[in-house]
C-alpha atoms as a PDB file:
ATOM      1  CA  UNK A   1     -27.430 -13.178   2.283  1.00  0.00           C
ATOM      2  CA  UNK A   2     -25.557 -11.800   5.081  1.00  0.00           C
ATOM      3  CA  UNK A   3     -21.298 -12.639   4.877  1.00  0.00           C
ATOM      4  CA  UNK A   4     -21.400 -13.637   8.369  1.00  0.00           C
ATOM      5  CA  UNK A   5     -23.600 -17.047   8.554  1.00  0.00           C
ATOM      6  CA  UNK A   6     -24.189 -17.411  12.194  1.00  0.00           C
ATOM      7  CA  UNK A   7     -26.276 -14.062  11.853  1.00  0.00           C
ATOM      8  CA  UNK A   8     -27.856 -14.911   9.006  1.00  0.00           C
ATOM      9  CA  UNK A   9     -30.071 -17.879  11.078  1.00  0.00           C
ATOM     10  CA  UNK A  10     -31.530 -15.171  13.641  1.00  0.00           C
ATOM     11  CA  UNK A  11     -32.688 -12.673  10.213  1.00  0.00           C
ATOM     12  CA  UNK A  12     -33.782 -15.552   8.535  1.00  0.00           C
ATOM     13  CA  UNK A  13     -35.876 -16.552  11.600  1.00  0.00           C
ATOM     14  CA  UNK A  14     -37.454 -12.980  12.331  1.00  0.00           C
ATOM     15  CA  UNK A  15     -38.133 -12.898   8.689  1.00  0.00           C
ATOM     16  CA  UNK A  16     -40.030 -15.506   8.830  1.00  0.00           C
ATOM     17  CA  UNK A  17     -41.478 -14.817  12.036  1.00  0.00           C
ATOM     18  CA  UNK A  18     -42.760 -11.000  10.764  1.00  0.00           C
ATOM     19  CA  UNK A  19     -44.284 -13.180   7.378  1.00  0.00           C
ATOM     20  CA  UNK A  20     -46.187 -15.597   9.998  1.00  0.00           C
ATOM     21  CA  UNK A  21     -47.364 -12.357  12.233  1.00  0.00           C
ATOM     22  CA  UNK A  22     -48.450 -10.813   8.895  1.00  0.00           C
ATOM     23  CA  UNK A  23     -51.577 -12.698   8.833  1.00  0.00           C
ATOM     24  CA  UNK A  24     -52.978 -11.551  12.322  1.00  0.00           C
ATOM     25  CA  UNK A  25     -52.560  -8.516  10.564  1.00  0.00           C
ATOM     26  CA  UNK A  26     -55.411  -8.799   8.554  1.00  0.00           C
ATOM     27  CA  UNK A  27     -57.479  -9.908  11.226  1.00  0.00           C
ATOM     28  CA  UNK A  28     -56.790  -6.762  12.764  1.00  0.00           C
ATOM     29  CA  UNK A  29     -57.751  -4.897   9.626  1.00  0.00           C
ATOM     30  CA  UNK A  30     -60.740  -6.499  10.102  1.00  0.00           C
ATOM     31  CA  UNK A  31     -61.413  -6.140  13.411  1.00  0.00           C
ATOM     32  CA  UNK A  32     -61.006  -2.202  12.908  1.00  0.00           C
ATOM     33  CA  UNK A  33     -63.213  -1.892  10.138  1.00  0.00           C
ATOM     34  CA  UNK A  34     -66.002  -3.666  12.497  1.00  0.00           C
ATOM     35  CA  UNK A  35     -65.058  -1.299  15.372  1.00  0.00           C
ATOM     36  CA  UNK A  36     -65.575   1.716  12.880  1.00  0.00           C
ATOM     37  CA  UNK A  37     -69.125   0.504  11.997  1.00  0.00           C
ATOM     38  CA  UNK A  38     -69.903  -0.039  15.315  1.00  0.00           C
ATOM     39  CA  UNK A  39     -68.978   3.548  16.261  1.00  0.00           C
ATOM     40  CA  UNK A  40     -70.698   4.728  13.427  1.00  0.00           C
ATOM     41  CA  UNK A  41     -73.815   3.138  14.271  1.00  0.00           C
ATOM     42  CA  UNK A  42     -73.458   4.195  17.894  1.00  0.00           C
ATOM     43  CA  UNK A  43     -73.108   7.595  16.741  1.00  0.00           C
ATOM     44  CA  UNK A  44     -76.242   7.113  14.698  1.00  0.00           C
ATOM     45  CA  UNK A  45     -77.724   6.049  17.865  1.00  0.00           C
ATOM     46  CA  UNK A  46     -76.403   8.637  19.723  1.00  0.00           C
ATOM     47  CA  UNK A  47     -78.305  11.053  17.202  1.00  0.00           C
ATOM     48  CA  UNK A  48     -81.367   9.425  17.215  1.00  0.00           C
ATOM     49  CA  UNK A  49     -81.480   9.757  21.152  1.00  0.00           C
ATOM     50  CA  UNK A  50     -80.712  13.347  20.833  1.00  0.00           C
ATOM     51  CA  UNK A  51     -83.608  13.901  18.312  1.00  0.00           C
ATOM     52  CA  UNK A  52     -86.252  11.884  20.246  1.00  0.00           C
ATOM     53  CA  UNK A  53     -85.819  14.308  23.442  1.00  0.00           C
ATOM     54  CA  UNK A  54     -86.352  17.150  20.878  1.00  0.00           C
ATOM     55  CA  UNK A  55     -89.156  15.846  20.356  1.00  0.00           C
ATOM     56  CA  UNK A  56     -90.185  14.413  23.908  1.00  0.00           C
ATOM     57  CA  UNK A  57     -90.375  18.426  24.805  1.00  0.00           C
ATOM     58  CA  UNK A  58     -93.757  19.059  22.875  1.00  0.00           C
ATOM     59  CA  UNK A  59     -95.068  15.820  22.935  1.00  0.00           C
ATOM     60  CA  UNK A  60     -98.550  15.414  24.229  1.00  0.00           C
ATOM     61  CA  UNK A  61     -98.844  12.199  26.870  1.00  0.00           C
ATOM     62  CA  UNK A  62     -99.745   9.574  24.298  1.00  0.00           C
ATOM     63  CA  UNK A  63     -96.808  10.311  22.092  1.00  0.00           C
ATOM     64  CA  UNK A  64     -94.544  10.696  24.759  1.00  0.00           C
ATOM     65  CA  UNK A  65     -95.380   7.343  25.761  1.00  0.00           C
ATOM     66  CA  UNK A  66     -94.280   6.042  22.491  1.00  0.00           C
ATOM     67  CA  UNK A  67     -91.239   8.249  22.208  1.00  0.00           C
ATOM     68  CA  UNK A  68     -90.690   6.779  26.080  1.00  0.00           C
ATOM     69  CA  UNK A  69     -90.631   2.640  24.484  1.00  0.00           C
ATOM     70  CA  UNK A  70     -88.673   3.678  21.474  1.00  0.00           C
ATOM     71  CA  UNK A  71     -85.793   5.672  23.905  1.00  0.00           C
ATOM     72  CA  UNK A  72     -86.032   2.223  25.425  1.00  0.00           C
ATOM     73  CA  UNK A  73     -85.346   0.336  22.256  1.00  0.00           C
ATOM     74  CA  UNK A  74     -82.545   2.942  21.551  1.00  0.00           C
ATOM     75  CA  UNK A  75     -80.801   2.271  25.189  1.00  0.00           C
ATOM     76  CA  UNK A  76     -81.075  -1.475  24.022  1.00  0.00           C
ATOM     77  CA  UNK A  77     -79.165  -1.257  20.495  1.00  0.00           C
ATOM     78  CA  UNK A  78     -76.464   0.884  22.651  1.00  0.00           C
ATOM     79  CA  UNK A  79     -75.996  -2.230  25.045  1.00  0.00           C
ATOM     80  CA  UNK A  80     -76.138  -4.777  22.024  1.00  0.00           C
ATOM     81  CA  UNK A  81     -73.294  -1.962  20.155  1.00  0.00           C
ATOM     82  CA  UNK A  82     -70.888  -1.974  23.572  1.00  0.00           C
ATOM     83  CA  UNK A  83     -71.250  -5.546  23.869  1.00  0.00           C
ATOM     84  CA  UNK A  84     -69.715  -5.711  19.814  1.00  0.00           C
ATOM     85  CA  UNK A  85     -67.562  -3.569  20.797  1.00  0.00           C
ATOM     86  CA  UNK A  86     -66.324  -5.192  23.561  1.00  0.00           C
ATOM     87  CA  UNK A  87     -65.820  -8.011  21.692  1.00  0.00           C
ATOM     88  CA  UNK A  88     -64.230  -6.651  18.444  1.00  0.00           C
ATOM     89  CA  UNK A  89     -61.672  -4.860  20.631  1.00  0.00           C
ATOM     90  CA  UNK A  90     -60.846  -7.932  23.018  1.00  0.00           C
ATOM     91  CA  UNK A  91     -60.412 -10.024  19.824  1.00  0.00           C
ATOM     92  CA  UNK A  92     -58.292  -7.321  18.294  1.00  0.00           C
ATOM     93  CA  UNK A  93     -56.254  -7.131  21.413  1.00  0.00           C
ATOM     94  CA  UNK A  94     -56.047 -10.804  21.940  1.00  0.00           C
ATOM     95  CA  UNK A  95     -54.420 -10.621  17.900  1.00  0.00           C
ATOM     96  CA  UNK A  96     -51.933  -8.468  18.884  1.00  0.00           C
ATOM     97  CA  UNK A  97     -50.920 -10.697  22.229  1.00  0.00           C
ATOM     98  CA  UNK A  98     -50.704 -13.742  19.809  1.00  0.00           C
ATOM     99  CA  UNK A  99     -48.399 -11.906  17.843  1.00  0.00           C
ATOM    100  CA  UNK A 100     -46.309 -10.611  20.480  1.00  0.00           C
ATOM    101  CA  UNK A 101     -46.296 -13.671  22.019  1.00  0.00           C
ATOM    102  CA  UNK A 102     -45.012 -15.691  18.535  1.00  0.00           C
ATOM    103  CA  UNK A 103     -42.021 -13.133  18.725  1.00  0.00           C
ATOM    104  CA  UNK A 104     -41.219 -13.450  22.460  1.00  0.00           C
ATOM    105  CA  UNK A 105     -41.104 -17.360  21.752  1.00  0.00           C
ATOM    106  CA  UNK A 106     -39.269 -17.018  18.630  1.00  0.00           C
ATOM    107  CA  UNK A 107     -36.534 -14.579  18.847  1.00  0.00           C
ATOM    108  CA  UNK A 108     -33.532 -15.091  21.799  1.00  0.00           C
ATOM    109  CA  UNK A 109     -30.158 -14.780  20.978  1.00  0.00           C
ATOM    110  CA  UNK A 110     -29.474 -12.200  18.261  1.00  0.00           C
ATOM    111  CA  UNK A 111     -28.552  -8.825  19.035  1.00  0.00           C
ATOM    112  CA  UNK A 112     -29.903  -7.922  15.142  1.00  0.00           C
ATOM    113  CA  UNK A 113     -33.004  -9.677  16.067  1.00  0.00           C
ATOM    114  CA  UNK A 114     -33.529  -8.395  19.448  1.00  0.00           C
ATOM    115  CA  UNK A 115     -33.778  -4.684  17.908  1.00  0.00           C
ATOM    116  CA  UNK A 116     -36.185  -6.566  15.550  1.00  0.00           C
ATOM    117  CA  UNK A 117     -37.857  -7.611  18.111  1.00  0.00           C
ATOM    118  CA  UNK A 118     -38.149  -4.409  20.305  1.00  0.00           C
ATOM    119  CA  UNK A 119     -39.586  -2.061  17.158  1.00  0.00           C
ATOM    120  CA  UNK A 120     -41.736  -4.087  16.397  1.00  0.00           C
ATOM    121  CA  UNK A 121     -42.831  -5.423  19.683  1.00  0.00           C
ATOM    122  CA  UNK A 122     -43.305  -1.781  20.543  1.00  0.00           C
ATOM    123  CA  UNK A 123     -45.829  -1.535  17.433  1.00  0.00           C
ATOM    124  CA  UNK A 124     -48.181  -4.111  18.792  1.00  0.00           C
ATOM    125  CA  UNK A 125     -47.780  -2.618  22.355  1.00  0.00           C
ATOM    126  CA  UNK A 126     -48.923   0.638  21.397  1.00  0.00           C
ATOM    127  CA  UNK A 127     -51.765  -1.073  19.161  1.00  0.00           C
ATOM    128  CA  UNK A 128     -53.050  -2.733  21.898  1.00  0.00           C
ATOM    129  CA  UNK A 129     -53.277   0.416  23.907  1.00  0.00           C
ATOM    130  CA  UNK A 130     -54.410   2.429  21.458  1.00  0.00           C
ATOM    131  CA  UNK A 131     -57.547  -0.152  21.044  1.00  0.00           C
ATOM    132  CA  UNK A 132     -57.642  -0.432  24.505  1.00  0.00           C
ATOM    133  CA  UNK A 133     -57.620   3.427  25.084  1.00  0.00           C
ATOM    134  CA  UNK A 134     -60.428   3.295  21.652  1.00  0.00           C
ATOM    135  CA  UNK A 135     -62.908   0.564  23.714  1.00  0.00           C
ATOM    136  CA  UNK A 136     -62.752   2.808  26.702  1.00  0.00           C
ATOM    137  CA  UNK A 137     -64.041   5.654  24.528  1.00  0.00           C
ATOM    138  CA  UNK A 138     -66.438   3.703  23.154  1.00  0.00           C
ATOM    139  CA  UNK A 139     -67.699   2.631  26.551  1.00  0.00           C
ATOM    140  CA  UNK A 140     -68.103   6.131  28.042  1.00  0.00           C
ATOM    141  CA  UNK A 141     -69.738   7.250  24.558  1.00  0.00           C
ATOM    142  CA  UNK A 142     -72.547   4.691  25.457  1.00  0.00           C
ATOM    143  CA  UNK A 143     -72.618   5.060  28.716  1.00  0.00           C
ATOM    144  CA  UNK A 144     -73.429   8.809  27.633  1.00  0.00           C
ATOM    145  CA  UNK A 145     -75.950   7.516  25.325  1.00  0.00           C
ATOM    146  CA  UNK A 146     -77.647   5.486  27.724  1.00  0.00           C
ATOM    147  CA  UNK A 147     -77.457   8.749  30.332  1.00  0.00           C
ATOM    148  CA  UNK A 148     -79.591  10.986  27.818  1.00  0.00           C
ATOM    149  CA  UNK A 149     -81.992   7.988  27.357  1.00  0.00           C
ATOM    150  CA  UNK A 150     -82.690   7.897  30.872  1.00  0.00           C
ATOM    151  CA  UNK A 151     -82.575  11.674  31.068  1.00  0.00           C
ATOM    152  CA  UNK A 152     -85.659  11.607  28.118  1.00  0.00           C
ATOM    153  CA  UNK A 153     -87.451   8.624  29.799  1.00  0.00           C
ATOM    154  CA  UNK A 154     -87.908  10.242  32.792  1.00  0.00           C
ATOM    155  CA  UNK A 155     -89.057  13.848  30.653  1.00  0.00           C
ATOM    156  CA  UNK A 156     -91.412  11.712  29.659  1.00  0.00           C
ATOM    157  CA  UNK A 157     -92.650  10.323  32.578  1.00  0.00           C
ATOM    158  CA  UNK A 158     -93.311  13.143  34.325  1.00  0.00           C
ATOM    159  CA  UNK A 159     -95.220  14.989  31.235  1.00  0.00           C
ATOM    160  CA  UNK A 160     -97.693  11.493  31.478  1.00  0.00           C
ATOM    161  CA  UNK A 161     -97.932  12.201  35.216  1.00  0.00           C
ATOM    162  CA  UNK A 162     -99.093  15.683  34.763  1.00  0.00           C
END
């Protein structure tokens, strides 16, 4: 305990602020472990894509056909893995306003708590961006995805024309 009671009150309060915003925090644990898988399995996609036009080179028509349907399928599970990741990341991000918010409500007065405050309201700013800046990486991975599906499709379109 602090000799000087008044500023004991404002610690005591950011104390027990930081133990409420502690349990966001393992939402957000959460939330980044689901944003990993889903990158994972959009790599997984991505690979997939990239081994199906391989493949879509020396395909005859019939099998380019099917290669054609299952590129389709692919583009879908990328669509289905943004829209997760869309989510995960706006829940994540959402966390971290809750949290910031709970402090802005909370702390005032206190000089002690106001530098409280600001490092750790800075941590939650820059986790917000940095999922922010994450989902927009995510986005234009798919998007890239979605490019070489098209880019196959059509390959093997115009081997069925021919």
């Amino acid at each position: 305990m602090l000799p000087n009671a008044a500023s004991a009150g404002p610690l005591e309060s950011v104390a027990h602020i930081i133990q409420v915003a502690l349990a966001p925090a393992f939402l957000l644990s959460a939330l980044a472990t689901l944003l990993n898988v889903f990158s994972t399995r959009l790599a997984r996609v991505a690979d997939k894509v990239d081994a199906t036009a391989v493949r879509l080179d020396d395909a005859d028509p019939a099998e380019a056909a099917h290669l054609s349907r299952y590129l389709t399928y692919l583009r879908r599970r990328s669509f289905i893995l943004d829209g997760a990741v869309v989510l995960a990341s706006l829940g994540a991000v959402m966390t971290g306003i809750s949290v910031l918010t709970l402090f802005l409500g909370a702390l005032r007065d206190a000089t002690i708590a106001s530098v409280l405050f600001g490092c750790f309201g800075i941590a939650l700013v820059c986790t917000i961006g940095a999922i922010g800046a994450f989902l927009t990486e995510i986005l234009v991975a798919g998007r890239g995805v979605r490019v070489e599906v098209a880019r196959g499709q059509d390959q093997a379109a115009s081997r069925k024309a021919r």
